[in-house]
Structures are given as C-alpha cells and as structure tokens.
N, C-alpha and C. Protein backbone atom coordinates (compact mmCIF):
# COMPACT_ATOMS: atom_id res chain seq x y z
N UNK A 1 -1.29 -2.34 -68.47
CA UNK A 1 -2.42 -2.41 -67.58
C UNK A 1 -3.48 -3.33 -68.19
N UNK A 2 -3.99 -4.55 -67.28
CA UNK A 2 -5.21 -5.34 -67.81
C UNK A 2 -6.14 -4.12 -68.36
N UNK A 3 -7.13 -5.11 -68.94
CA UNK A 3 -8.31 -4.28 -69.09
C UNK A 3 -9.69 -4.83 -67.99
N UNK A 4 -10.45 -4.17 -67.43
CA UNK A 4 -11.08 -4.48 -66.60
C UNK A 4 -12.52 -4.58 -67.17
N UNK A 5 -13.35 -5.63 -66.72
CA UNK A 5 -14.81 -5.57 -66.74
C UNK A 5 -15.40 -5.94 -65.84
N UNK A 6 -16.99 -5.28 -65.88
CA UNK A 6 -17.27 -5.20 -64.46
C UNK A 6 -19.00 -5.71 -64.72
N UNK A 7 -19.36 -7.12 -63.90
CA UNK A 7 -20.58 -7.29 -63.69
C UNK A 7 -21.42 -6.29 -62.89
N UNK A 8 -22.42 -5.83 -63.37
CA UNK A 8 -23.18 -5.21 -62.43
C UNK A 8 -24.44 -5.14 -62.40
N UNK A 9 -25.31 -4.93 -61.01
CA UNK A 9 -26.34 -4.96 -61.05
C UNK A 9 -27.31 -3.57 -60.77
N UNK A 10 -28.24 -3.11 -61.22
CA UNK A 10 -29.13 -1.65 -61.26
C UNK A 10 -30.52 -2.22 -60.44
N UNK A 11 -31.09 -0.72 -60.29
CA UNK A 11 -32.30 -1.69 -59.60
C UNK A 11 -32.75 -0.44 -59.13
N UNK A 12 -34.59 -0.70 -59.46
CA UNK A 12 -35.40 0.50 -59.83
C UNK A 12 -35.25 1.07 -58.22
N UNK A 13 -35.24 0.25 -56.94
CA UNK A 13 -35.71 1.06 -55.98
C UNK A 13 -34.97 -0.35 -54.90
N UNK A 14 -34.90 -0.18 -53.24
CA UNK A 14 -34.90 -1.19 -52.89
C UNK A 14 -35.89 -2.21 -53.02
N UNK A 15 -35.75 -3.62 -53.35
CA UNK A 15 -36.19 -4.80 -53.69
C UNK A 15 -37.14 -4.90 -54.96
N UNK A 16 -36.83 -3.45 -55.72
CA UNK A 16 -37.36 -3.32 -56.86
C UNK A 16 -37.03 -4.29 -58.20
N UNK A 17 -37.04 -3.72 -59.14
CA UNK A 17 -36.51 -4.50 -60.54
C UNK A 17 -35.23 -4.41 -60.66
N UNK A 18 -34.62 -6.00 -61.08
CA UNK A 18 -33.59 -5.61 -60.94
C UNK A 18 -33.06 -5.67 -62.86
N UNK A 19 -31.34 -5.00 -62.72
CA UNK A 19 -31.36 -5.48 -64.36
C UNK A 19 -29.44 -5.79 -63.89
N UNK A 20 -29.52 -6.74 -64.55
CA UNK A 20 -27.87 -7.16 -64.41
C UNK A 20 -27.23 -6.98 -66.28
N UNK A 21 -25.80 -6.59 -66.02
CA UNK A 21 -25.34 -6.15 -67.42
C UNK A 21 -23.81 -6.51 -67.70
N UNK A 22 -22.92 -6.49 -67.78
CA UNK A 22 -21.69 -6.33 -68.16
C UNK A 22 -21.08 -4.98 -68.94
N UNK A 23 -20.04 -4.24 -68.61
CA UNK A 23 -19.23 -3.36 -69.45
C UNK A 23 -17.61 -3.22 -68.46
N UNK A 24 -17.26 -2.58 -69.48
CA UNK A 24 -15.78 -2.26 -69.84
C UNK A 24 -15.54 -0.80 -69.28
N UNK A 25 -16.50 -0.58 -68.79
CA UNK A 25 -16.53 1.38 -68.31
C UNK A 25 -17.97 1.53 -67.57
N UNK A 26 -17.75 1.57 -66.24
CA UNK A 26 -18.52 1.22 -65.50
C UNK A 26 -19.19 2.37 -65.43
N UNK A 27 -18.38 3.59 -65.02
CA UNK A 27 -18.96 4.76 -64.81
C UNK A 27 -19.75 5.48 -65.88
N UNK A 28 -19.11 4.92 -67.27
CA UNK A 28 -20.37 5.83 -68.40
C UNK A 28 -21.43 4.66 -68.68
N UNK A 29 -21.45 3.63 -68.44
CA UNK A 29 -22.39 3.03 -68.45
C UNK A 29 -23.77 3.12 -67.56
N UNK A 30 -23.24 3.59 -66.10
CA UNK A 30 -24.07 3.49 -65.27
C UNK A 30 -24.66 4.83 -65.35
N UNK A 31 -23.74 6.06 -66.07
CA UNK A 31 -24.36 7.15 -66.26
C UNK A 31 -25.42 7.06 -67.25
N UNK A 32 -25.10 6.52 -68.52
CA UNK A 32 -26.40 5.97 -69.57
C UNK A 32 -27.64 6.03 -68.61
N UNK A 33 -27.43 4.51 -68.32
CA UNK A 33 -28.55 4.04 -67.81
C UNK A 33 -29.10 5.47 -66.68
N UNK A 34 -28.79 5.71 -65.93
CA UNK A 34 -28.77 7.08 -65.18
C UNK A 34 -30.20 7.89 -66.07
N UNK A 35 -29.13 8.36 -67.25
CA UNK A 35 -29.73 9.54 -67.63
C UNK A 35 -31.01 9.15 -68.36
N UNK A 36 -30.87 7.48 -68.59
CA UNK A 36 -32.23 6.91 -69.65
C UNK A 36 -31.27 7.29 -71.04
N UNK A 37 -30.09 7.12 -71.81
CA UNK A 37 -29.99 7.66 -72.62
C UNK A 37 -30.09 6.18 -73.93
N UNK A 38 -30.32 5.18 -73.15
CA UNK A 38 -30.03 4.03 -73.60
C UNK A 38 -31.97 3.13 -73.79
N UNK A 39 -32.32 3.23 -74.52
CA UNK A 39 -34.00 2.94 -74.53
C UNK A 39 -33.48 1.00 -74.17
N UNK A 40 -34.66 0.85 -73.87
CA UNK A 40 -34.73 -0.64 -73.24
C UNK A 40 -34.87 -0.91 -71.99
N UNK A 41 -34.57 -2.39 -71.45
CA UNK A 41 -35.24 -2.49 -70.31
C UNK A 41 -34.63 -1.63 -69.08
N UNK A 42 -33.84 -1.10 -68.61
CA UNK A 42 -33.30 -0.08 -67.13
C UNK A 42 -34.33 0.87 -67.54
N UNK A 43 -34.15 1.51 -68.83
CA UNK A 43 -35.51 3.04 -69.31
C UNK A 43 -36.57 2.44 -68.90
N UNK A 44 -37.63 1.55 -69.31
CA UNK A 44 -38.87 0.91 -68.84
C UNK A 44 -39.18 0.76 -67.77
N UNK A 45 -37.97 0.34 -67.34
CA UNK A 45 -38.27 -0.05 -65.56
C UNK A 45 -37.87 1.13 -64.34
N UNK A 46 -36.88 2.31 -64.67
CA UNK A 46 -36.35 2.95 -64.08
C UNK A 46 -35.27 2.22 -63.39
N UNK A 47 -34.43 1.65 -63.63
CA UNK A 47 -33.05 0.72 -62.82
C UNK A 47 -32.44 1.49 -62.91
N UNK A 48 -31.99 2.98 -61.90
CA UNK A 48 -31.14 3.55 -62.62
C UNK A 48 -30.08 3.96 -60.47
N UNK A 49 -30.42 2.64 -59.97
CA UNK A 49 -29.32 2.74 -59.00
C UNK A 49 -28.05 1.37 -59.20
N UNK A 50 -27.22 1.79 -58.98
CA UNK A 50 -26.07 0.74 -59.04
C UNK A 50 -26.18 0.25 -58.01
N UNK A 51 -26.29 -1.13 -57.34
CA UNK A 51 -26.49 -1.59 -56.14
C UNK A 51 -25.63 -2.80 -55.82
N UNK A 52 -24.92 -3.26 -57.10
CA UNK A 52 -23.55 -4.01 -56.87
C UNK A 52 -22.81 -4.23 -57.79
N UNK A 53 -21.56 -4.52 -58.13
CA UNK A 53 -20.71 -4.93 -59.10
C UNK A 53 -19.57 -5.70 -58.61
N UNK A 54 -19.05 -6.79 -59.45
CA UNK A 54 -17.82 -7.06 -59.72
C UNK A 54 -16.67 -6.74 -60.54
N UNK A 55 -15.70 -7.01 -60.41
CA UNK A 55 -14.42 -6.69 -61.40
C UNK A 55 -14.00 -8.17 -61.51
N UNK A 56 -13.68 -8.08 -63.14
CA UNK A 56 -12.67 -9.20 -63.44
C UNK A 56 -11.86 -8.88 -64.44
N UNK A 57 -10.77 -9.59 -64.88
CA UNK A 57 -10.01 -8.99 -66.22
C UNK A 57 -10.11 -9.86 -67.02
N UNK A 58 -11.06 -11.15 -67.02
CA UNK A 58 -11.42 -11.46 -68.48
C UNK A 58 -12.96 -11.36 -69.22
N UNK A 59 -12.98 -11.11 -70.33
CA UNK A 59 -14.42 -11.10 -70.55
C UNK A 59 -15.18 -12.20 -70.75
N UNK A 60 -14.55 -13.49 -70.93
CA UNK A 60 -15.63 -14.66 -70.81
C UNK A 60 -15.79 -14.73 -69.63
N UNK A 61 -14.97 -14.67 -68.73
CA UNK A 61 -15.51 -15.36 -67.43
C UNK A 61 -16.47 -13.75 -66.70
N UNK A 62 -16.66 -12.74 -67.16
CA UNK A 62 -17.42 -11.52 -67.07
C UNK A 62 -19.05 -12.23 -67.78
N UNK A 63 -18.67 -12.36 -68.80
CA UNK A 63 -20.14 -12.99 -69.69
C UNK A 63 -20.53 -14.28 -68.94
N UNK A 64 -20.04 -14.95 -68.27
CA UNK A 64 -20.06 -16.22 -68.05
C UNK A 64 -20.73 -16.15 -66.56
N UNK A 65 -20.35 -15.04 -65.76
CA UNK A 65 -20.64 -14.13 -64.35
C UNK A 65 -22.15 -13.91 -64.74
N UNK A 66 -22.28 -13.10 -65.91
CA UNK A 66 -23.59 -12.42 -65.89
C UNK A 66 -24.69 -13.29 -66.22
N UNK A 67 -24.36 -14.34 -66.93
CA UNK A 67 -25.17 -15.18 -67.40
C UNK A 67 -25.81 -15.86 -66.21
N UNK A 68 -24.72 -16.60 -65.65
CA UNK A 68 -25.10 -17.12 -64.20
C UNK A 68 -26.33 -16.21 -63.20
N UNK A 69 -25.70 -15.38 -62.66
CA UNK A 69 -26.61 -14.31 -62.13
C UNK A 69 -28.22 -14.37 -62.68
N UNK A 70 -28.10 -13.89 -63.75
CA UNK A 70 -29.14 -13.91 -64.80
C UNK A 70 -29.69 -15.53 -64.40
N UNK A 71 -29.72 -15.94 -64.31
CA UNK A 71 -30.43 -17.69 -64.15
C UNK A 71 -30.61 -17.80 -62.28
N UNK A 72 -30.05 -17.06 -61.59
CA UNK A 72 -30.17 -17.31 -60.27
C UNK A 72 -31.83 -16.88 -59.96
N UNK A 73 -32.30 -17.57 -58.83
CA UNK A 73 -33.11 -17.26 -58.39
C UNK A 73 -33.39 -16.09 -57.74
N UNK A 74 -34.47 -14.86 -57.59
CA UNK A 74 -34.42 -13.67 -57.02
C UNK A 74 -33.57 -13.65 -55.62
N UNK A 75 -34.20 -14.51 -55.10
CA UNK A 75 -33.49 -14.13 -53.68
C UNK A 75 -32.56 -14.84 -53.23
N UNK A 76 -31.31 -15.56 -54.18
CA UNK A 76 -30.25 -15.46 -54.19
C UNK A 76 -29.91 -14.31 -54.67
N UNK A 77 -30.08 -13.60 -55.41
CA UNK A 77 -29.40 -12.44 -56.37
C UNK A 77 -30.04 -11.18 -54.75
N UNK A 78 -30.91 -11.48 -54.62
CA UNK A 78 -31.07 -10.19 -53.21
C UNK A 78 -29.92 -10.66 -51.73
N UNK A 79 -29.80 -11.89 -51.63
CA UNK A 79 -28.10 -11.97 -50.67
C UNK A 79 -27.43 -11.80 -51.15
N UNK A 80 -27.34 -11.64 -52.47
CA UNK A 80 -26.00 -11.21 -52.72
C UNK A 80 -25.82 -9.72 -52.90
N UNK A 81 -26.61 -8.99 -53.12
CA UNK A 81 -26.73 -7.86 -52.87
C UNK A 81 -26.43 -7.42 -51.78
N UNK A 82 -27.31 -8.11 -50.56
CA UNK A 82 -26.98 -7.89 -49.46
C UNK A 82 -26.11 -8.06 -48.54
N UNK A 83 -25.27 -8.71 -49.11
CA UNK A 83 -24.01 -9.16 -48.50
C UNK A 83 -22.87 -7.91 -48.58
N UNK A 84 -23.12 -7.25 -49.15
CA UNK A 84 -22.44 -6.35 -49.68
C UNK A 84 -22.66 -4.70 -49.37
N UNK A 85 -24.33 -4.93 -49.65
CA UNK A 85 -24.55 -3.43 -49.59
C UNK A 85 -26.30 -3.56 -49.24
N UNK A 86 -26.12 -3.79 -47.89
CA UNK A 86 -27.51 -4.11 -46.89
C UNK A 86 -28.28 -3.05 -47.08
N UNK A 87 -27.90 -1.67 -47.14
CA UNK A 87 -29.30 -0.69 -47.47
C UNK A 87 -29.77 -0.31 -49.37
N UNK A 88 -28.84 -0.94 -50.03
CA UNK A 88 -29.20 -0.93 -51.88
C UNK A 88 -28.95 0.52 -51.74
N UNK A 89 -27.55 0.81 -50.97
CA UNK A 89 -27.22 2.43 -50.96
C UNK A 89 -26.84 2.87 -52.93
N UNK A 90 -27.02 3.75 -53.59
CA UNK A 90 -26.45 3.75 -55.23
C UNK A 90 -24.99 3.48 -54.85
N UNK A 91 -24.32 3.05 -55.39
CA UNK A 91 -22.76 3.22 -55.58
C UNK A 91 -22.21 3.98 -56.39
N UNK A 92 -22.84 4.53 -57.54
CA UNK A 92 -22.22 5.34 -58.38
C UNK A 92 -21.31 6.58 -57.86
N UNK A 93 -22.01 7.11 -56.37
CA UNK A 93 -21.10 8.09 -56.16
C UNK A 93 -19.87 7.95 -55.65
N UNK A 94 -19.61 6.42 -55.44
CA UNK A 94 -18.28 5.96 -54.63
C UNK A 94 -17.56 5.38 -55.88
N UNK A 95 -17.83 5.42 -57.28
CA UNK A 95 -16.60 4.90 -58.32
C UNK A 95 -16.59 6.13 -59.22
N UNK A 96 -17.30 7.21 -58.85
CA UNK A 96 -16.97 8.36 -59.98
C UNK A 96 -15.30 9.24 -59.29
C-alpha cells in the first residue's frame, strides 16, 4: 500500500484565518490542531475546522502543493475552498 499525504487547509471560522499544512495522518493531525495540543499558529488563531484537503502519494509534490497554496492569493485559496465545500462545512467528521 502507497503511503498517503494529505494537503490541508483549517480555518478559524467561515472566511476566517486560514492555516494550510501537510501530514501523513490526517485525522490525528487535525485532531491536534482540534484540541490546541500543538502551540503555534492554528492555537493563536483558533483554525481548528478542516475546510479542505488533498491526497497525493508523494511527498515532494505534497510540499511542493503546500508551498504553492501558501503563495496564492486569499481569494484564490477561498475558490478553492469553495469549489469544493461552499458552506466551510468541518470535514473532520466525514474522514474519522
């Protein structure tokens, strides 16, 4: 079985702060951030809804994903959100 990684994006509230990340385990990651167990920027800001992700099975082109993102302008990064998931519903309860 590949190994999977998954771009994703958190975000304090709709059209709130957003924080984009990369991992290998989507679900304890997003629980971290969740619980605040992880100090830094999602804790500061409260980012603690999942509001989109990708899957890929390599990790440069995962790092290479996030980086991009990370350099996009806000409201590209809000269509793309929205393309996907028009009310910034959490997703966490649909990958646990």
């Amino acid at each position: 079985m590949e190994k999977q990684y998954y771009i994703y994006i958190m975000a304090s509230r709709r059209y709130g702060t957003l924080y984009i990340g990369v991992t290998n385990d989507l679900i304890r990651r997003v629980r971290e951030h969740k619980d605040g167990e992880i100090d830094g920027f999602t804790k500061k800001y409260g980012c603690k809804n999942l509001i989109y992700f990708e899957i890929t099975e390599d990790i440069h082109s995962a790092l290479e994903r996030e980086k991009q993102l990370k350099n996009w302008k806000r409201a590209w990064k809000i269509d793309l959100i929205e393309k996907e998931n028009l009310i910034w519903e959490d997703l966490y309860e649909s990958i646990i």
